[in-house]
Protein backbone atom coordinates (compact mmCIF):
# COMPACT_ATOMS: atom_id res chain seq x y z
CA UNK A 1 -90.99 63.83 36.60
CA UNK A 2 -90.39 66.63 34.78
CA UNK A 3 -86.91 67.86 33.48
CA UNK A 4 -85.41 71.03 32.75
CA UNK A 5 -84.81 72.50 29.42
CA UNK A 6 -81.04 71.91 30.23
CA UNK A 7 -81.31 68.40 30.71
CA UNK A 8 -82.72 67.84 27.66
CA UNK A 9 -80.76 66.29 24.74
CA UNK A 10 -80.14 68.95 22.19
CA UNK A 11 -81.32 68.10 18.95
CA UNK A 12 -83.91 69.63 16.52
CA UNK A 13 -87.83 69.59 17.86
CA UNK A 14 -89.50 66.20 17.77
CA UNK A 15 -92.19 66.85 15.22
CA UNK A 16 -95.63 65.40 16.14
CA UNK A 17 -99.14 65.78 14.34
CA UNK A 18 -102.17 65.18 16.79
CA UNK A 19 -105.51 64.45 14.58
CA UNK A 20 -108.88 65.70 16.02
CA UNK A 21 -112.29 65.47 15.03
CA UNK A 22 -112.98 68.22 17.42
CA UNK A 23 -115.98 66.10 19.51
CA UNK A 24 -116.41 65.18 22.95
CA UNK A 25 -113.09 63.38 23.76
CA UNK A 26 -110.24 65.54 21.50
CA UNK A 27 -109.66 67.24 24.61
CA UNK A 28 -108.38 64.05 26.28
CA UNK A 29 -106.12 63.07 22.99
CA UNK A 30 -104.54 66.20 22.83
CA UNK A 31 -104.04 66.21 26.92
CA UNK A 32 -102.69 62.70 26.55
CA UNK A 33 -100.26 63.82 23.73
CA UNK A 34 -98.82 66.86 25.75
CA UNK A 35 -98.68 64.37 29.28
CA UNK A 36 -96.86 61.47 27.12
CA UNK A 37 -94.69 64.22 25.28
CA UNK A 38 -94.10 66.76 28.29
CA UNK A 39 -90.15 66.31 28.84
CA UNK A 40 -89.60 66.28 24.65
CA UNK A 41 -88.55 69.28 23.05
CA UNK A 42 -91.74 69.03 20.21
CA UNK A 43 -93.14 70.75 17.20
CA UNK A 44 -96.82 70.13 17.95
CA UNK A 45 -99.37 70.00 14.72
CA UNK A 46 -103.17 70.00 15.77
CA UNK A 47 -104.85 68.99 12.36
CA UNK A 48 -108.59 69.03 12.09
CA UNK A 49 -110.69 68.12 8.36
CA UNK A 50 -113.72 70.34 8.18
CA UNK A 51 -116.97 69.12 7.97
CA UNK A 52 -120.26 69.71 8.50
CA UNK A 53 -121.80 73.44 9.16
CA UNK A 54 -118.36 74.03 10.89
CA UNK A 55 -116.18 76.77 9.24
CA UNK A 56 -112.21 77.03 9.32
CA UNK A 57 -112.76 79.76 12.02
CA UNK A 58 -114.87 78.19 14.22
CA UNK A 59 -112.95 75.26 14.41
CA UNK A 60 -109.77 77.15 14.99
CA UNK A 61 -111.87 78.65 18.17
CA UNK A 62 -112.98 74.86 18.93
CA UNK A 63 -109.11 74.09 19.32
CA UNK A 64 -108.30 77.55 21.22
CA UNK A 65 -110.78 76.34 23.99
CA UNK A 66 -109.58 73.04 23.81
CA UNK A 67 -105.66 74.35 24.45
CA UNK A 68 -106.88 76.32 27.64
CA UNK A 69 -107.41 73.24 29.48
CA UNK A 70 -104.51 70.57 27.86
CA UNK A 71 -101.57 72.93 28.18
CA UNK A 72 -101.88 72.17 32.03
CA UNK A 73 -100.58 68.62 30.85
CA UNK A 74 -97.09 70.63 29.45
CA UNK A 75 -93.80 71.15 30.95
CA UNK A 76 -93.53 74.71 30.73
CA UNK A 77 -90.04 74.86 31.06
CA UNK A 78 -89.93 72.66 27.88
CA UNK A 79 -90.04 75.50 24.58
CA UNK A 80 -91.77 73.23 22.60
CA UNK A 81 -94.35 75.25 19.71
CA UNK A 82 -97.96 74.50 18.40
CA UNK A 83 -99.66 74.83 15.40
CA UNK A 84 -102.71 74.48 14.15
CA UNK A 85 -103.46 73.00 10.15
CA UNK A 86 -107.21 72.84 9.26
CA UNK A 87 -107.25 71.01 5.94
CA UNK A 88 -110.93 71.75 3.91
CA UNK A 89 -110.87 68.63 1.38
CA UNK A 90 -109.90 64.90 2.43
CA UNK A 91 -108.72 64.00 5.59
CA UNK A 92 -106.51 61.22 4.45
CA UNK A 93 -104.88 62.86 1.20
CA UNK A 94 -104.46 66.21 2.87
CA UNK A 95 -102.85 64.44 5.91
CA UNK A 96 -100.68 62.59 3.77
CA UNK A 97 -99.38 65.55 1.97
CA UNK A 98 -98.97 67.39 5.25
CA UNK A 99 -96.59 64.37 6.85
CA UNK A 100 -95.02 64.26 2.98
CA UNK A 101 -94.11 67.72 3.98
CA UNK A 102 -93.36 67.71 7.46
CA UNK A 103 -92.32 63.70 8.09
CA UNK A 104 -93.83 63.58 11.61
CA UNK A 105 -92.08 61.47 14.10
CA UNK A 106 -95.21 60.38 15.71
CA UNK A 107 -99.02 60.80 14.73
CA UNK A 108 -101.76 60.70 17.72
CA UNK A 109 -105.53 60.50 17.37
CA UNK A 110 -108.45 58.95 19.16
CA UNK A 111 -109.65 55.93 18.78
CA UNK A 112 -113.18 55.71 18.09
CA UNK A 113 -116.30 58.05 19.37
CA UNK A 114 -117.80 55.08 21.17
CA UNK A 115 -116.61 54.75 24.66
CA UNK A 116 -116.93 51.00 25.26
CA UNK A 117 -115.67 50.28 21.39
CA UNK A 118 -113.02 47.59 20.71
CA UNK A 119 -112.75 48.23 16.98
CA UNK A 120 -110.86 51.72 15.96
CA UNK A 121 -113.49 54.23 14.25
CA UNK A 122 -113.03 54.94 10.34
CA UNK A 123 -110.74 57.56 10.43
CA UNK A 124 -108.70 56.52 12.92
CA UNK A 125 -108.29 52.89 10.65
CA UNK A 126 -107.61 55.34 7.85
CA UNK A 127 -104.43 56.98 9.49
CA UNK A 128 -103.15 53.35 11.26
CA UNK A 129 -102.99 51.71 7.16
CA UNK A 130 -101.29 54.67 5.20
CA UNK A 131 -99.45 56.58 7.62
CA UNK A 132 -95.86 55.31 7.40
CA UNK A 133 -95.00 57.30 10.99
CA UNK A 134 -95.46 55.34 14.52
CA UNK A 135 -99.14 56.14 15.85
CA UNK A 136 -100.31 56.56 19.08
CA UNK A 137 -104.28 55.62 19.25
CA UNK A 138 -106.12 57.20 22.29
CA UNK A 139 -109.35 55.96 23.58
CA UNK A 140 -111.98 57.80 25.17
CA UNK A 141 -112.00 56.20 28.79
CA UNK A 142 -107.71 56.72 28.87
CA UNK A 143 -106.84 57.89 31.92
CA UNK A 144 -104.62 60.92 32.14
CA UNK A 145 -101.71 60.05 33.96
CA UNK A 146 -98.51 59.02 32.62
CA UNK A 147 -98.13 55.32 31.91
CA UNK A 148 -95.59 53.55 35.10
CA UNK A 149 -96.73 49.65 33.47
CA UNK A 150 -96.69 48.87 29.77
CA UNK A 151 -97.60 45.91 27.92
CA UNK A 152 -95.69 44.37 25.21
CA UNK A 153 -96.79 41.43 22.62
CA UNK A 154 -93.96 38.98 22.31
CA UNK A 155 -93.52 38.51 18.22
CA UNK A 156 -91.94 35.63 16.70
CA UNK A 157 -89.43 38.49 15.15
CA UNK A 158 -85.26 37.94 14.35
CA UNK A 159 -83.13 39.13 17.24
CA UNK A 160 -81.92 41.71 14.33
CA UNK A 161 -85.65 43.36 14.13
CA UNK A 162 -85.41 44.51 17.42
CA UNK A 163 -83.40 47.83 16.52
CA UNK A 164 -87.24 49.41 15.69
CA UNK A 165 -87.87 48.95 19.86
CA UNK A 166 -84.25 51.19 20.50
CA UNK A 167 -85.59 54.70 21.48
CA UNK A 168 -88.95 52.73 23.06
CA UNK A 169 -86.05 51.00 25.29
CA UNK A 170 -84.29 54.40 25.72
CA UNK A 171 -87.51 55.95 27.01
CA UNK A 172 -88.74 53.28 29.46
CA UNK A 173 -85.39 53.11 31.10
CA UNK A 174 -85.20 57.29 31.75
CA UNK A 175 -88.31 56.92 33.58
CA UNK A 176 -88.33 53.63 35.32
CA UNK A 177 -91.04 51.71 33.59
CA UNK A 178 -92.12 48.36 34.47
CA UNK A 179 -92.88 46.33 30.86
CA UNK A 180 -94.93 43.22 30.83
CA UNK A 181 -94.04 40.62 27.81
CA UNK A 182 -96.73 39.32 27.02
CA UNK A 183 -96.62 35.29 24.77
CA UNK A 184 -99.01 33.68 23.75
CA UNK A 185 -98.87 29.48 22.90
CA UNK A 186 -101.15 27.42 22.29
CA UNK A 187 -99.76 24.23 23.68
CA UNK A 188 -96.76 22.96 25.87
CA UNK A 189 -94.81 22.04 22.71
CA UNK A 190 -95.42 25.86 20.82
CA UNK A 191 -94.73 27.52 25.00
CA UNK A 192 -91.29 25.78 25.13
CA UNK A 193 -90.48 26.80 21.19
CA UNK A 194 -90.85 30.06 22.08
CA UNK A 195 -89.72 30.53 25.81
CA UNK A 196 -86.71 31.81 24.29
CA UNK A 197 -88.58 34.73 22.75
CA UNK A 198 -88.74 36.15 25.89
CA UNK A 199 -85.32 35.68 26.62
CA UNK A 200 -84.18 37.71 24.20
CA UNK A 201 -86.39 40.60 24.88
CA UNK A 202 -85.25 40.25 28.17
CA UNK A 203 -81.62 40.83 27.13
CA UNK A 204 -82.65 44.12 25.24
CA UNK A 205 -84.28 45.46 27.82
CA UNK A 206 -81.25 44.54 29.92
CA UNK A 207 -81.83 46.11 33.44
CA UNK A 208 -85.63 47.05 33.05
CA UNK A 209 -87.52 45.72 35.59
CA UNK A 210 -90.11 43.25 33.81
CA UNK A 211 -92.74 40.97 34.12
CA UNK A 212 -93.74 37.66 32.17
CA UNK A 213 -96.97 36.30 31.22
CA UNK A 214 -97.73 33.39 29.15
CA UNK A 215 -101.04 33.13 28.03
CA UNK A 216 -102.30 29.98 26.21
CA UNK A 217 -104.71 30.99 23.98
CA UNK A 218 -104.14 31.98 19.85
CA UNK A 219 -102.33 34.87 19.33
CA UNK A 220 -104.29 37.37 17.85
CA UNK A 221 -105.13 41.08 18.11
CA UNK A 222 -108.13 41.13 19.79
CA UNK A 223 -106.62 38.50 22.39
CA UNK A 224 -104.03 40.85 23.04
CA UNK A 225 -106.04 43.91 24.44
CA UNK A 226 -108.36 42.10 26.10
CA UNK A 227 -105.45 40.34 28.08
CA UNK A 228 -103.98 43.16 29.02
CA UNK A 229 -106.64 45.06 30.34
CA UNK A 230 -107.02 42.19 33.45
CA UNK A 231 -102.88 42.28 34.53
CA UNK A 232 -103.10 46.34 35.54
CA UNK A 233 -101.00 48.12 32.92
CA UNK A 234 -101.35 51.30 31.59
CA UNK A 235 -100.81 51.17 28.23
CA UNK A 236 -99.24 49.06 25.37
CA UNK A 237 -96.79 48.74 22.61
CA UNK A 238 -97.23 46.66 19.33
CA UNK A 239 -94.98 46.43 16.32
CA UNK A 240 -96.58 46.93 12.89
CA UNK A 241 -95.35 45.82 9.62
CA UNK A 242 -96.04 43.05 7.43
CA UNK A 243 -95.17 40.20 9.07
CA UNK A 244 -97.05 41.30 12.79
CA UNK A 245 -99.88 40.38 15.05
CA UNK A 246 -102.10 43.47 14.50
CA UNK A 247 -100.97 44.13 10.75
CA UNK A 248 -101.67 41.05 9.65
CA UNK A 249 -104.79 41.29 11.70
CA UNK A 250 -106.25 44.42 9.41
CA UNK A 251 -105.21 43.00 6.35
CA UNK A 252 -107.13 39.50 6.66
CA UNK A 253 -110.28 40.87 8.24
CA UNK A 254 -110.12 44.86 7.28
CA UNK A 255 -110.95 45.66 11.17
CA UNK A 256 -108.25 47.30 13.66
CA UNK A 257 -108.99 46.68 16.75
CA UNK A 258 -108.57 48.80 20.03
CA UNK A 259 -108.71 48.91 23.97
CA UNK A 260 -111.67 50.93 25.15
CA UNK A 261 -109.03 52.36 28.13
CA UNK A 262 -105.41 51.84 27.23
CA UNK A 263 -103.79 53.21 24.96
CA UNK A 264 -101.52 51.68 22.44
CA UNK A 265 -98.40 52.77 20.63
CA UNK A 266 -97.98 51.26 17.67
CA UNK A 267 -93.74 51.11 16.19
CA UNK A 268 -93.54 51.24 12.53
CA UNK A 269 -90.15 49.66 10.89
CA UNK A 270 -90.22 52.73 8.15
CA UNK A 271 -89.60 55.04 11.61
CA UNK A 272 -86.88 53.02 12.68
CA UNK A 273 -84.32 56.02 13.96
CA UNK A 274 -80.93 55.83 12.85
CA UNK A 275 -78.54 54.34 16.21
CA UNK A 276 -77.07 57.32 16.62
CA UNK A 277 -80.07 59.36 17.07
CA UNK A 278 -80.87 60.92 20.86
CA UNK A 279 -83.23 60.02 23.22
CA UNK A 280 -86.78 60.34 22.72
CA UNK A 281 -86.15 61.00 19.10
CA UNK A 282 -88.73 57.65 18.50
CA UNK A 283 -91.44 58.93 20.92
């Protein structure tokens, strides 16, 4: 579905920084980010690092050719803009600067170079644990169509933490999606401690159609993904801050992991929107 520049909500472009290394699969992150992105009104950032034999114009060429074939995945009739940073020193410092700068809503970049990888490459583990925006990680098996089934990990979170899922809610219930809670307990006595979990993320999601799995295993990261990849959805949703699944994950082992095929938005509390912000504004 695609709307029209007047059915938009009219606020300032989203802004959204897309990281590429420029190999075999940035094609598919940036298509993925336009697809996902298509009905926002966005400030697009395509930021490469240089290295190798590759100069700043050649990899502004690189990215050229690369725009030819994702710009099919845009709705023209939204006006949104792209630019193109090539930073020449460190990735991670000159990214940070650049969202210091520009405070992107949203960052996307790929996951790893391997295609049947579950752990997320260096540089995309760089960007997950000191970028404060939400991140979008992109494997190199996704498939490009836009996401109708998404995955959610049930957290043992306050009712009161669930404002940083608002403008997720506000964008699965413009275009119909299904969500999937996903909880995992260990035993009969931790399932019935925390059937009420889904409850209330039930009751935010008020008239969203949803699912329910209960899954008794540990609840961990890696559990997580591969779950989800055998119930059919399309993507997934995790938060991440200090008290969460995946964050606590990376800090106790160092290792993020990752789906091989779905991709996974990961909310950040610091990019909590403020509740009178418009749709999408999170996205």
């Amino acid at each position: 579905m695609n709307l029209s520049q007047s059915e938009l909500p009219d606020t300032q472009p989203r802004r959204t920084l897309v990281a590429v290394d420029l190999g075999e699969f940035s094609e598919k992150v940036i298509s993925y980010l336009f697809l996902l992105t298509r009905d926002i009104l966005s400030e697009y950032t395509i930021f490469h690092c240089l290295e190798g034999t590759i100069d700043e114009k050649q990899a502004r060429e690189k990215i050229d050719k690369i725009l030819v074939q994702a710009r099919n995945y845009l709705n023209k009739s939204v006006k949104s803009s792209i630019k193109i940073h090539i930073a020449h020193n460190d990735l991670l410092e000159e990214l940070q600067l650049l969202h210091a700068k520009e405070n992107f809503g949203t960052v996307f970049t790929g996951a790893t170079n391997k295609p049947d990888s579950w752990r997320l490459g260096p540089n995309a583990q760089a960007i997950m644990m000191n970028i404060s925006a939400g991140i979008v990680i992109v494997p190199p098996n996704v498939d490009l169509s836009f996401p109708s089934n998404i995955s959610i990990l049930v957290e043992k979170v306050q009712k009161s933490s669930f404002s940083f899922l608002h403008t997720f809610h506000e964008f699965v219930s413009h275009y119909g999606i299904f969500l999937n809670f996903v909880l995992f307990a260990k035993d009969k006595q931790e399932l019935e401690e925390e059937r009420r979990l889904i409850e209330e993320y039930q009751d935010f999601f008020d008239s969203t159609i949803t699912f329910n799995f209960i899954v008794e295993q540990e609840q961990t990261h890696i559990n997580f993904l591969r779950y989800i990849e055998g119930i059919h959805c399309e993507a997934a949703v995790m938060a991440w801050h200090e008290t969460t699944t995946a964050f606590l994950s990376a800090k106790q082992t160092g290792i993020i992991y990752c789906s091989p095929k779905l991709p996974i938005l990961y909310i950040k509390k610091k990019t909590i929107p403020d509740k009178d912000q418009v749709l999408f504004k999170e996205i």
